[in-house]
N, C-alpha and C. Protein backbone atom coordinates (compact mmCIF):
# COMPACT_ATOMS: atom_id res chain seq x y z
N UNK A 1 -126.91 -2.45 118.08
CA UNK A 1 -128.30 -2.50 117.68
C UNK A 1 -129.18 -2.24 118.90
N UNK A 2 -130.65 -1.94 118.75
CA UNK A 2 -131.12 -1.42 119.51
C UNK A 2 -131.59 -2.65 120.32
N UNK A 3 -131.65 -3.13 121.26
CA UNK A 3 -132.31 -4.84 121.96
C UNK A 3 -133.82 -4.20 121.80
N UNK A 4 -134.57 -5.58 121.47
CA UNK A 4 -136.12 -5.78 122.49
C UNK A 4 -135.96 -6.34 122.92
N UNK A 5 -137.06 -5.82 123.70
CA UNK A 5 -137.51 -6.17 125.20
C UNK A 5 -139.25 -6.84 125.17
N UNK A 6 -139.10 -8.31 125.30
CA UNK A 6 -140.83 -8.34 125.33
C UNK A 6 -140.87 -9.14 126.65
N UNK A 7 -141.89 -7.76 127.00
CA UNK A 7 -142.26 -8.03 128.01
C UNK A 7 -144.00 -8.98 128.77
N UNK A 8 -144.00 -9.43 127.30
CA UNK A 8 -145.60 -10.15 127.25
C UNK A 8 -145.76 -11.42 128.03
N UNK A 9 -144.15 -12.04 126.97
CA UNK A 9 -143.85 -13.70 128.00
C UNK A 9 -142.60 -13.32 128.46
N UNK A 10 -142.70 -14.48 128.99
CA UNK A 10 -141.32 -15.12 129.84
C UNK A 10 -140.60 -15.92 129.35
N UNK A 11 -139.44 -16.00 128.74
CA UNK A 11 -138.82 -16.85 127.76
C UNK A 11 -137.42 -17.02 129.05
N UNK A 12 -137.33 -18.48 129.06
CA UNK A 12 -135.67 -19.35 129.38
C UNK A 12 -135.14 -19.55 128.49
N UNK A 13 -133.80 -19.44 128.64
CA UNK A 13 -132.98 -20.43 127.65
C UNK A 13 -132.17 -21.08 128.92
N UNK A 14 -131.43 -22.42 127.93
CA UNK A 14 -130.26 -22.97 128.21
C UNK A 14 -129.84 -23.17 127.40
N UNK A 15 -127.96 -23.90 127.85
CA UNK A 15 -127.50 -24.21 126.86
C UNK A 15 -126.00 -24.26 127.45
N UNK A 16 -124.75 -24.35 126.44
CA UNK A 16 -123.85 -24.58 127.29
C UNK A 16 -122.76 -23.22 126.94
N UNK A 17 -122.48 -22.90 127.82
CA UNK A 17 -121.08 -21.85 127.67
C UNK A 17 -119.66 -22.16 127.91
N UNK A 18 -119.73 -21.16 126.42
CA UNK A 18 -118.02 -21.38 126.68
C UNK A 18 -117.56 -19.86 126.54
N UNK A 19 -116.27 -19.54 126.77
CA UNK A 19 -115.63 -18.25 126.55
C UNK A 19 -115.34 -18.05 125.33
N UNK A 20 -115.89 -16.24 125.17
CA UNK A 20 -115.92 -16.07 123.95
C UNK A 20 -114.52 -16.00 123.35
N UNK A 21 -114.12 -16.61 122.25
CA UNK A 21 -112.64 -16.82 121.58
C UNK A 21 -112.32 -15.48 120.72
N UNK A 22 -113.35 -14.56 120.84
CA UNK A 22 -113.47 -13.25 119.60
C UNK A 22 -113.16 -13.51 118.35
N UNK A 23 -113.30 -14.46 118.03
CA UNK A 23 -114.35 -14.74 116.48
C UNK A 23 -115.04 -14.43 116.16
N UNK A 24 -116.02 -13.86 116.78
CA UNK A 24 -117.28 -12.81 116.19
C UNK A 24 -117.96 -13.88 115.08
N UNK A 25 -117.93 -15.35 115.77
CA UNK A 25 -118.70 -16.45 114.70
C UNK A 25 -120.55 -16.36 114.89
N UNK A 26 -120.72 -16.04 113.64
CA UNK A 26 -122.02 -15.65 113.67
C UNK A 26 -123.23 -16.69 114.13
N UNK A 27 -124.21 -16.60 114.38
CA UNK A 27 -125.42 -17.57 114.96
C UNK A 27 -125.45 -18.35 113.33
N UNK A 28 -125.98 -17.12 112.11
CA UNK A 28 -126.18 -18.05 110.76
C UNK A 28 -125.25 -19.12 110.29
N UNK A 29 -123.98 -19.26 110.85
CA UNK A 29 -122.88 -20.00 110.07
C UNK A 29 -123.05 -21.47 110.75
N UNK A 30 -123.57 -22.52 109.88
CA UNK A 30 -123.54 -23.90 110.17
C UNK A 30 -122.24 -24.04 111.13
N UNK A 31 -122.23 -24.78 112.04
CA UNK A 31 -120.95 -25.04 113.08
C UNK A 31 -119.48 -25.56 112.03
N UNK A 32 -120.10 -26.67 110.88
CA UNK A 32 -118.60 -26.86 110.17
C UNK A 32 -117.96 -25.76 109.44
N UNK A 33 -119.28 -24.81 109.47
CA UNK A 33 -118.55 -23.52 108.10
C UNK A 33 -118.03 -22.38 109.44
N UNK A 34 -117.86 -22.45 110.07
CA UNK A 34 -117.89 -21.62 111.36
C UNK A 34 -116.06 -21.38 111.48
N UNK A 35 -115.26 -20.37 111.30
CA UNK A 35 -113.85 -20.23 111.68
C UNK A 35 -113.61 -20.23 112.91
N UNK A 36 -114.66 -20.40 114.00
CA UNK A 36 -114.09 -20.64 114.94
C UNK A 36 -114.50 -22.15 115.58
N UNK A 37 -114.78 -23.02 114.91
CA UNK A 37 -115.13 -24.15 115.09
C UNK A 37 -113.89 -25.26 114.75
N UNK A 38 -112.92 -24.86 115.34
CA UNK A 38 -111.94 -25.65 115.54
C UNK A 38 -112.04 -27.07 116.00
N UNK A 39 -111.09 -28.02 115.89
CA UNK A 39 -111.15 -29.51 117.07
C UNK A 39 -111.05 -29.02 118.26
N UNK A 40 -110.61 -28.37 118.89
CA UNK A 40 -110.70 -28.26 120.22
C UNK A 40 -111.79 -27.45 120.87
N UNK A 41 -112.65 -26.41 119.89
CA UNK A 41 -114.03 -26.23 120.44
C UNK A 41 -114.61 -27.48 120.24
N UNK A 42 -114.90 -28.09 119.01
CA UNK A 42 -115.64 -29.34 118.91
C UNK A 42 -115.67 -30.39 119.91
N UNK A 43 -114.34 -30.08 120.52
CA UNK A 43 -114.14 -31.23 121.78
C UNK A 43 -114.55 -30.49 122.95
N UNK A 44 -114.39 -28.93 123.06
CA UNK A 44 -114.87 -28.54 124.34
C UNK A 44 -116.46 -28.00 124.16
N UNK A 45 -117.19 -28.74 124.51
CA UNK A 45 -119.12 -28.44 124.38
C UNK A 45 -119.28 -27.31 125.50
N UNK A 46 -118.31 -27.04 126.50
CA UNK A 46 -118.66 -26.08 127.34
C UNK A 46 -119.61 -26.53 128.58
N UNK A 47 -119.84 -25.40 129.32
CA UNK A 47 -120.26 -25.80 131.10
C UNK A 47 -122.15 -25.92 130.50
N UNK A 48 -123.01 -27.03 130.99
CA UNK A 48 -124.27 -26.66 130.78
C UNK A 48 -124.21 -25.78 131.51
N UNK A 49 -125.64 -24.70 131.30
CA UNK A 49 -126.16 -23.44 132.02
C UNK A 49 -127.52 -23.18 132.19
N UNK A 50 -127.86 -23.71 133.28
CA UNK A 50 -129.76 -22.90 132.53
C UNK A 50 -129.47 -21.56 133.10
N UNK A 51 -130.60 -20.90 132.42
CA UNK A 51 -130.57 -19.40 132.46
C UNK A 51 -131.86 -18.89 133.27
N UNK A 52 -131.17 -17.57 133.06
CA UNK A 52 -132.45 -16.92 134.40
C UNK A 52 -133.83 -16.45 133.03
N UNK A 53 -134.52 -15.63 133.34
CA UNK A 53 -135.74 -15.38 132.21
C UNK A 53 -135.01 -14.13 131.13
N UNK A 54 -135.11 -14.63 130.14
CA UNK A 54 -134.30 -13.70 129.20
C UNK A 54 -135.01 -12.15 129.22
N UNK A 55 -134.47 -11.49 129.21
CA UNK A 55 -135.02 -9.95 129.56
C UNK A 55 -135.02 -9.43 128.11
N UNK A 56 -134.21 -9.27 127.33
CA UNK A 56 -134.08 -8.54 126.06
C UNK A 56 -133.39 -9.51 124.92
N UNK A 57 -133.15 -9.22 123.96
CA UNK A 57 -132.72 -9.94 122.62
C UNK A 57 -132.44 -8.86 121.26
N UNK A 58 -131.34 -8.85 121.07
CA UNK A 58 -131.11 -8.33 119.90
C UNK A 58 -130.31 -8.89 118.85
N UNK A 59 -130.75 -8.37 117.24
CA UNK A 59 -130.03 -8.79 116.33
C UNK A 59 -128.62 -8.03 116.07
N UNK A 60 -127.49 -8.39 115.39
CA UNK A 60 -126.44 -7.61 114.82
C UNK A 60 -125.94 -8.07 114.16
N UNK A 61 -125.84 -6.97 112.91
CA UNK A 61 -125.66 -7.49 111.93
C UNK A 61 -124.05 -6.70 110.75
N UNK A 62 -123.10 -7.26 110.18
CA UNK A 62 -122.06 -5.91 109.74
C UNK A 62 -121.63 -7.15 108.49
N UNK A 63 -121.81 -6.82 107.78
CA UNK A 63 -120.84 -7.63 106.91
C UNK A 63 -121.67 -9.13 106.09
N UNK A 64 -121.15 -10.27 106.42
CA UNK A 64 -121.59 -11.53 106.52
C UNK A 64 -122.07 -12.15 107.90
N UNK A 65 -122.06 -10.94 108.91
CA UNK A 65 -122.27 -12.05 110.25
C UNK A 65 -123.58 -11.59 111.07
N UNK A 66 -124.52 -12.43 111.01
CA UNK A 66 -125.58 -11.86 111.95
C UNK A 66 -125.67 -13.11 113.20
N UNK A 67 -125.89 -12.06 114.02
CA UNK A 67 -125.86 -12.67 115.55
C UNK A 67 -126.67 -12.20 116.31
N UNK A 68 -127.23 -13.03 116.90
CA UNK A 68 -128.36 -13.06 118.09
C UNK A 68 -127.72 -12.95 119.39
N UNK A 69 -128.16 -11.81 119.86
CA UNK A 69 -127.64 -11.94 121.57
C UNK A 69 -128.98 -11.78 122.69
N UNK A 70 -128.64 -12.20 123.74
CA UNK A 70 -129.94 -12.41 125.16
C UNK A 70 -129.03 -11.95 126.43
N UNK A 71 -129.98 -10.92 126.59
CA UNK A 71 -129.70 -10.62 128.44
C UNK A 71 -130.35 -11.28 129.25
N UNK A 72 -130.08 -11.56 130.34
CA UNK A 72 -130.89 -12.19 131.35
C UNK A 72 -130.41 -10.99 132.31
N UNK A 73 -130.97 -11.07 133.94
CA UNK A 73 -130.68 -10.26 134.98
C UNK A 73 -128.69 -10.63 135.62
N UNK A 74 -128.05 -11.69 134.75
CA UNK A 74 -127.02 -12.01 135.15
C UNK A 74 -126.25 -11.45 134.37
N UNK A 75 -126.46 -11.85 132.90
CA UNK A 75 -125.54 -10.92 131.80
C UNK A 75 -125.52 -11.16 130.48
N UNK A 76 -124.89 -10.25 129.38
CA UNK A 76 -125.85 -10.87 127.84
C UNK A 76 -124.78 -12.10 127.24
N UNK A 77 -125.08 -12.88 126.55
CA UNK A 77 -125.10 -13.96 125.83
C UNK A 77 -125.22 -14.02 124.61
N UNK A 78 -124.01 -14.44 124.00
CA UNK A 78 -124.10 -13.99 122.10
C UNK A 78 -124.71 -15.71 121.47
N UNK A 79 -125.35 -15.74 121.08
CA UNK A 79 -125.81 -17.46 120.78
C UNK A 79 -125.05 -17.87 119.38
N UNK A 80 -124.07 -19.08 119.38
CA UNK A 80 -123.47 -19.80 118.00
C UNK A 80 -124.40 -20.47 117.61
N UNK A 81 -124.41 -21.86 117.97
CA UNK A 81 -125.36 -22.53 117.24
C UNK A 81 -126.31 -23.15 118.33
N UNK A 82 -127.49 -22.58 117.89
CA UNK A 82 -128.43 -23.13 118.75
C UNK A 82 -128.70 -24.96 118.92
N UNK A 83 -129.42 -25.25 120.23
CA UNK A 83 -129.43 -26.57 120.15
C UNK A 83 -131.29 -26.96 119.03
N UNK A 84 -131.22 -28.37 118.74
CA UNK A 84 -132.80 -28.63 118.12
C UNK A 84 -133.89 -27.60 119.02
N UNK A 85 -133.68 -27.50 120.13
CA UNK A 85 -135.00 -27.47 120.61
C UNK A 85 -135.30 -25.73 120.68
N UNK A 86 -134.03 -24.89 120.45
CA UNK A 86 -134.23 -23.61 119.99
C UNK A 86 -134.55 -23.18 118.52
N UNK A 87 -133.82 -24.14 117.89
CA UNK A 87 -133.53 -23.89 116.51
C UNK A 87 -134.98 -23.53 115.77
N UNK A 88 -136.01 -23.74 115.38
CA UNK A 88 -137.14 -23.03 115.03
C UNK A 88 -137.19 -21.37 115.26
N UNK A 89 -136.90 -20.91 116.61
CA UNK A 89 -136.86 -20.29 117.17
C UNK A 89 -135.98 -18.80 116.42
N UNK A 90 -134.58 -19.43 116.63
CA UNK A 90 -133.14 -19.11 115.68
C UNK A 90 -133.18 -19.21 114.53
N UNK A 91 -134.12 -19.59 113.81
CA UNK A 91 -134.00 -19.68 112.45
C UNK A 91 -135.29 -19.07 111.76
N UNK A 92 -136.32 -18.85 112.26
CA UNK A 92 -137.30 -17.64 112.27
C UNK A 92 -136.59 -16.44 112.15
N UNK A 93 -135.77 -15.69 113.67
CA UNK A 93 -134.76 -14.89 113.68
C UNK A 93 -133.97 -14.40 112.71
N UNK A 94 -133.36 -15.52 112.67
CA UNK A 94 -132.09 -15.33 111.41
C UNK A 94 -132.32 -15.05 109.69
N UNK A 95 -133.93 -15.78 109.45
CA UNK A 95 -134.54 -15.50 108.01
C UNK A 95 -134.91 -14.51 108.33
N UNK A 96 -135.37 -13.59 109.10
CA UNK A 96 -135.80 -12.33 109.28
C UNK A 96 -134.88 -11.24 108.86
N UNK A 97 -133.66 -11.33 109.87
CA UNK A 97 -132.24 -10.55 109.81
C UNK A 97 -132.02 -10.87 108.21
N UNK A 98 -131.82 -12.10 107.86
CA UNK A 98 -131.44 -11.87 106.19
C UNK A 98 -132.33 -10.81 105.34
N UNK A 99 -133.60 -11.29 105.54
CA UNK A 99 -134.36 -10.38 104.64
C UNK A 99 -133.96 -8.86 104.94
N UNK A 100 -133.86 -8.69 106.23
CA UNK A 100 -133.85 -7.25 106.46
C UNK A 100 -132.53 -6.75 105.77
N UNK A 101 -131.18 -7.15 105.98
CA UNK A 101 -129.74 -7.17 105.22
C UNK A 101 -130.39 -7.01 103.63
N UNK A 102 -130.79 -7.86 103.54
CA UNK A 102 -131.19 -7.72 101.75
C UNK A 102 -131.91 -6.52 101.73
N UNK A 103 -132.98 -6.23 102.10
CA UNK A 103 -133.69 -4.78 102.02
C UNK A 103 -133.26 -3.24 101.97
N UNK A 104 -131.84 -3.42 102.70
CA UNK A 104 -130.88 -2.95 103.11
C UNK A 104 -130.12 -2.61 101.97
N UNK A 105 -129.75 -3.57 101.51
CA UNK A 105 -128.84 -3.64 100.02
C UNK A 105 -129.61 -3.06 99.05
N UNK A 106 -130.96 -3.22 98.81
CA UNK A 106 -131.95 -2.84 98.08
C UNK A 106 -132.11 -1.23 97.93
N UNK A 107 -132.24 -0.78 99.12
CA UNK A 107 -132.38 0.88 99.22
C UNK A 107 -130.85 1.53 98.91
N UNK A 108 -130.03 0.61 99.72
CA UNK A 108 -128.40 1.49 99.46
C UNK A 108 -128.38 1.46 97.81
N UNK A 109 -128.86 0.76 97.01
CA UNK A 109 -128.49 0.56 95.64
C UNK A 109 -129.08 1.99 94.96
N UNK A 110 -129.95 2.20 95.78
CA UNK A 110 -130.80 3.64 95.15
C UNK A 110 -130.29 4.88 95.40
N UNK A 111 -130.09 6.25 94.37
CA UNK A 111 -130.01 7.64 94.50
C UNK A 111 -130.10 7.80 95.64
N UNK A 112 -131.68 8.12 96.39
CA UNK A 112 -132.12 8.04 97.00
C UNK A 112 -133.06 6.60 98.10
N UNK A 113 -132.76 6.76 99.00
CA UNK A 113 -133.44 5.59 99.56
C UNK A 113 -135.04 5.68 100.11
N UNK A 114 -135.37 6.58 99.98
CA UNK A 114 -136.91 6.64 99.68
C UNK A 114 -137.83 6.61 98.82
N UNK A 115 -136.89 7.11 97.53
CA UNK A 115 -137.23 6.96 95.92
C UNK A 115 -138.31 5.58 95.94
N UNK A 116 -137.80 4.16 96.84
CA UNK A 116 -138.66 2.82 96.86
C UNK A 116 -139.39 3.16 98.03
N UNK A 117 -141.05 2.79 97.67
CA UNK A 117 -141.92 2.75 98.73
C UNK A 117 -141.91 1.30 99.48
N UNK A 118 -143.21 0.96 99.66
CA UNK A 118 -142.95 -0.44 100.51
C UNK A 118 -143.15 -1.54 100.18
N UNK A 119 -144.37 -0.93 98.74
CA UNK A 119 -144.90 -1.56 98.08
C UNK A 119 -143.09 -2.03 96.75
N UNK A 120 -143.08 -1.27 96.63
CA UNK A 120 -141.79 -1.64 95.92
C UNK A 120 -141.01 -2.45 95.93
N UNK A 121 -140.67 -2.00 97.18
CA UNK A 121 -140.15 -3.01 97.97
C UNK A 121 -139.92 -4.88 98.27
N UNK A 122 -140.90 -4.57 98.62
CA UNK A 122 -142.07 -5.82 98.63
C UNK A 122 -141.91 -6.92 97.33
N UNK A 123 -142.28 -5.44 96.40
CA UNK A 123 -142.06 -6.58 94.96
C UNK A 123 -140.70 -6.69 94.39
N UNK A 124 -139.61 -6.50 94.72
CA UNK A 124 -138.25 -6.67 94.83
C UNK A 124 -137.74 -7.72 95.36
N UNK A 125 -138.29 -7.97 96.76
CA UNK A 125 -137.71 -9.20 97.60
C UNK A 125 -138.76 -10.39 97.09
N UNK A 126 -140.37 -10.21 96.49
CA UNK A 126 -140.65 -11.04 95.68
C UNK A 126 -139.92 -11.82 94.67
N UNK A 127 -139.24 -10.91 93.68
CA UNK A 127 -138.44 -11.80 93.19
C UNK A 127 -137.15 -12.15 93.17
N UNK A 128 -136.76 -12.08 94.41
CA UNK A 128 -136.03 -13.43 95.01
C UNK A 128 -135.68 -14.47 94.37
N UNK A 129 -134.38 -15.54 93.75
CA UNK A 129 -134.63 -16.84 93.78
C UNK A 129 -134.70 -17.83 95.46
N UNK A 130 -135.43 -18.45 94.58
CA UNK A 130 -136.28 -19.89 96.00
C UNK A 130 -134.92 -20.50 96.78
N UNK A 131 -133.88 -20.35 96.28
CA UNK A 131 -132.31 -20.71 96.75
C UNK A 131 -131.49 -19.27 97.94
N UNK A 132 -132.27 -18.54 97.54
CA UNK A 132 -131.55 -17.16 98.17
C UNK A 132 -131.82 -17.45 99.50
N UNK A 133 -131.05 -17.33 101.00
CA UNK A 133 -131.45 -17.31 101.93
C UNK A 133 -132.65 -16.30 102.66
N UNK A 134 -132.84 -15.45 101.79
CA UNK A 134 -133.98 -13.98 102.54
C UNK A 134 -135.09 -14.27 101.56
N UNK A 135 -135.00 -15.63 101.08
CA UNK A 135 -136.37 -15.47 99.84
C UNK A 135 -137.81 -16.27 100.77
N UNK A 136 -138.81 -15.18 100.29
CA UNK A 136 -140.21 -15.54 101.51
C UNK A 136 -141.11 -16.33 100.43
N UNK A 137 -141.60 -15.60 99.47
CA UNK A 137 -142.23 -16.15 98.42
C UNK A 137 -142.38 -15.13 97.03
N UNK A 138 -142.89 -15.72 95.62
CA UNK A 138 -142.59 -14.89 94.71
C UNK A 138 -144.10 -13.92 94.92
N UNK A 139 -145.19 -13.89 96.24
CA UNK A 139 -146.30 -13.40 95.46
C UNK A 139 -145.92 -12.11 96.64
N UNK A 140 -145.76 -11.19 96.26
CA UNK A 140 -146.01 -10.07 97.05
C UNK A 140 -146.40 -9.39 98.26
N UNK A 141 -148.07 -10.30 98.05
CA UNK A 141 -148.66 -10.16 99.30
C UNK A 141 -148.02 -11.07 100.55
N UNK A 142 -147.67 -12.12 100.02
CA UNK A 142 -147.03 -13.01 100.99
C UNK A 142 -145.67 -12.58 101.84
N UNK A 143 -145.13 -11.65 100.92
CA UNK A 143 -143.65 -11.15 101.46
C UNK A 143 -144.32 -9.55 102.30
N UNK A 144 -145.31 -8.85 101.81
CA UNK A 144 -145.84 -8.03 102.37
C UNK A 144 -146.09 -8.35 104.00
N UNK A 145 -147.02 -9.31 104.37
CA UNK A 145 -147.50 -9.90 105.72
C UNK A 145 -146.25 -10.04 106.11
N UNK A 146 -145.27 -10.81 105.80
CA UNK A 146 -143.87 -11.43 106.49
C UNK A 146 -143.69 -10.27 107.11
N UNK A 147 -143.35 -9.68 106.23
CA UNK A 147 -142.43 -8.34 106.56
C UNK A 147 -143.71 -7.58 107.86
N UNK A 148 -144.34 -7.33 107.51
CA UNK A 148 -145.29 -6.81 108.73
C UNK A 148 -145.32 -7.53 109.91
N UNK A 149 -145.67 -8.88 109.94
CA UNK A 149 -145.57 -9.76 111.14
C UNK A 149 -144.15 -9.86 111.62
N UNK A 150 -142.72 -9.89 111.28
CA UNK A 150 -142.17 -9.80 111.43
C UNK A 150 -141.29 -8.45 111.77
N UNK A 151 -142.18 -7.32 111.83
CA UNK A 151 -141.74 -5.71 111.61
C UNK A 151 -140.80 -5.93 112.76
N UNK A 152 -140.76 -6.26 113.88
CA UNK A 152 -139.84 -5.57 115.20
C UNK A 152 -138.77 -6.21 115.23
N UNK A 153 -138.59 -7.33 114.51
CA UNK A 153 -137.06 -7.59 114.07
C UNK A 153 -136.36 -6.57 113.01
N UNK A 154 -137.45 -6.32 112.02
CA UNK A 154 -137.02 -5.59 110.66
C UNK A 154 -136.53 -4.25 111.39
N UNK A 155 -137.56 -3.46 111.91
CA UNK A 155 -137.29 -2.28 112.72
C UNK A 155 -136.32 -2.20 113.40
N UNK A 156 -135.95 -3.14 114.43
CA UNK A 156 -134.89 -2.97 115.44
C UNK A 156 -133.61 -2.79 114.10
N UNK A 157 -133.30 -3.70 113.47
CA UNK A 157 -132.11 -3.77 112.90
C UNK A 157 -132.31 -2.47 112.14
N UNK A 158 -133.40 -2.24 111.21
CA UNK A 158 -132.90 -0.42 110.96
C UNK A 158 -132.84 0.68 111.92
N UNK A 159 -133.64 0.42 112.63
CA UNK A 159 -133.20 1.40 114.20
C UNK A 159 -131.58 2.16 114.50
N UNK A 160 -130.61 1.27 114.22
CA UNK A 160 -129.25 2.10 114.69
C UNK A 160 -128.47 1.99 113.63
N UNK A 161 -129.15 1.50 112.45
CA UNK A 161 -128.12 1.32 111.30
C UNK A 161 -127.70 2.50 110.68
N UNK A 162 -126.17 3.09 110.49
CA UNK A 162 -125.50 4.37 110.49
C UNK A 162 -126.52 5.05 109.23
N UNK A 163 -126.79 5.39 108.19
CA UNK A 163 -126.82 6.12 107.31
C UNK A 163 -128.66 6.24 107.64
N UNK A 164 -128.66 7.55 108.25
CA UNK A 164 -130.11 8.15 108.21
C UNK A 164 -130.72 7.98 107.50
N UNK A 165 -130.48 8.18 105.80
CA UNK A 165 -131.49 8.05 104.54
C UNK A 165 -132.12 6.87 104.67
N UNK A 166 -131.08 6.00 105.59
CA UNK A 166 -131.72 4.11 105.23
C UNK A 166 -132.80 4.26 106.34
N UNK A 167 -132.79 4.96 107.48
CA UNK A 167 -133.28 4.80 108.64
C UNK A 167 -134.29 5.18 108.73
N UNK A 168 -134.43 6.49 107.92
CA UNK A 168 -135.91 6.95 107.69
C UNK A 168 -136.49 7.10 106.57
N UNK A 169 -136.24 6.05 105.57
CA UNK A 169 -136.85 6.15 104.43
C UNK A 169 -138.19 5.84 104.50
N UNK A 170 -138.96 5.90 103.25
CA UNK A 170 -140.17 5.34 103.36
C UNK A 170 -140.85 4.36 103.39
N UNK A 171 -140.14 3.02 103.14
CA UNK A 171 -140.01 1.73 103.29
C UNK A 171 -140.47 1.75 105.22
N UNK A 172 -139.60 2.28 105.51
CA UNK A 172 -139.64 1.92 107.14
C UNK A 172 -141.02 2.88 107.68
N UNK A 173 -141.10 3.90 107.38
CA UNK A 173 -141.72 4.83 107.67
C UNK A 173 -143.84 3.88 107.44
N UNK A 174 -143.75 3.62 106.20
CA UNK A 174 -144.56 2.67 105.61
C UNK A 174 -144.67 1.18 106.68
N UNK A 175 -143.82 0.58 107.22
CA UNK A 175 -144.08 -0.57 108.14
C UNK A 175 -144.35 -0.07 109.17
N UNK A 176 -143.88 1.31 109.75
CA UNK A 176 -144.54 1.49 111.20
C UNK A 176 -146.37 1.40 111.07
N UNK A 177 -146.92 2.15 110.10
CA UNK A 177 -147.56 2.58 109.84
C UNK A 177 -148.40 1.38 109.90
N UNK A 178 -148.38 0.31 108.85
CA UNK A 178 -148.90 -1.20 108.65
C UNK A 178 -148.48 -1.96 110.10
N UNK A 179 -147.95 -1.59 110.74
CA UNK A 179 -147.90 -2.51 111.98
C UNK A 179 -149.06 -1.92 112.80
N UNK A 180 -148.61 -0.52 113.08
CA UNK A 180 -149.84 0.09 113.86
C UNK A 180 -151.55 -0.39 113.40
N UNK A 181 -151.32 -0.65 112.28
CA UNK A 181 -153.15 -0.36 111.60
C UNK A 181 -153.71 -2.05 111.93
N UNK A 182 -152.12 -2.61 111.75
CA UNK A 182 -152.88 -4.21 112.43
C UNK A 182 -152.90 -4.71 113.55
N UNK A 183 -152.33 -3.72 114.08
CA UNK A 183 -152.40 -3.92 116.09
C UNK A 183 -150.86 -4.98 116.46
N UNK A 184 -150.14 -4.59 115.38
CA UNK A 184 -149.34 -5.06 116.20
C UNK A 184 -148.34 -4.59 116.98
């Protein structure tokens, strides 16, 4: 996926590391639902670490697993489960990445993936059930703003996602557009 880079603030993290086991255990998966959350990770919490100023952040996403990763000037960092004091943070993130996965599913379902505008769109992930993890709200406009205020998560993740039709449909083409006109 493509990383951002914001360069407005200055964001730290900490937290504790451990070596990655290649589980490819996603940031979304509660730690007990987690296959790599064995007794002996549970027992090993790993080295604390504070970190240098995070430089970039990207989502990735294939399947069931979306994951958050952070570069710093030392090296990138895939995040499992964040601690309380990130978690707002990570979970902003992660409802974002869902919606975008669902949006995703939405256009692949179509002939064509431009056939849906944004507005369409929009009223698709409206109705959502209130149980679905990517559900924002049933009124339109409300999932409209999300999706706009939230565009550079949405964007990045269609940014390198393989099938062109998804990449430049009009859905996306339509949020650059609404981001630009609101300055963001």
């Amino acid at each position: 996926m493509k990383p951002s880079a914001e360069n407005d603030t200055v964001i730290f993290g900490s937290g504790c590391m451990r070596d990655d086991n290649g589980t490819f255990c996603s940031t979304a998966e509660p730690s007990e639902l987690s296959s790599s959350s064995s007794k002996s990770d549970q027992e090993d919490q790993g080295i604390p670490v504070p970190l240098s100023p995070i430089k970039e952040w990207l989502v990735d996403f294939g399947g069931l697993m979306i994951c958050i990763s952070i570069r710093t000037d030392i090296a990138w960092y895939k995040l499992l489960q964040p601690t309380k004091q990130y978690a707002p943070w990570c979970d902003a993130v992660l409802k974002t990445a869902r919606l975008t996965v669902s949006i995703i599913a939405i256009l692949k379902e179509q002939t064509r993936a431009s056939k849906l505008s944004f507005a369409d769109v929009t009223k698709r992930v409206a109705e959502f059930e209130r149980g679905r993890h990517a559900f924002i709200s049933t009124d339109a406009t409300h999932v409209e703003r999300y999706v706009v205020v939230h565009g550079r998560i949405v964007l990045q993740q269609f940014a390198n996602y393989p099938d062109e039709s998804i990449r430049q449909c009009a859905f996306v083409t339509s949020l650059v557009e609404k981001r630009e006109e609101r300055g963001h």
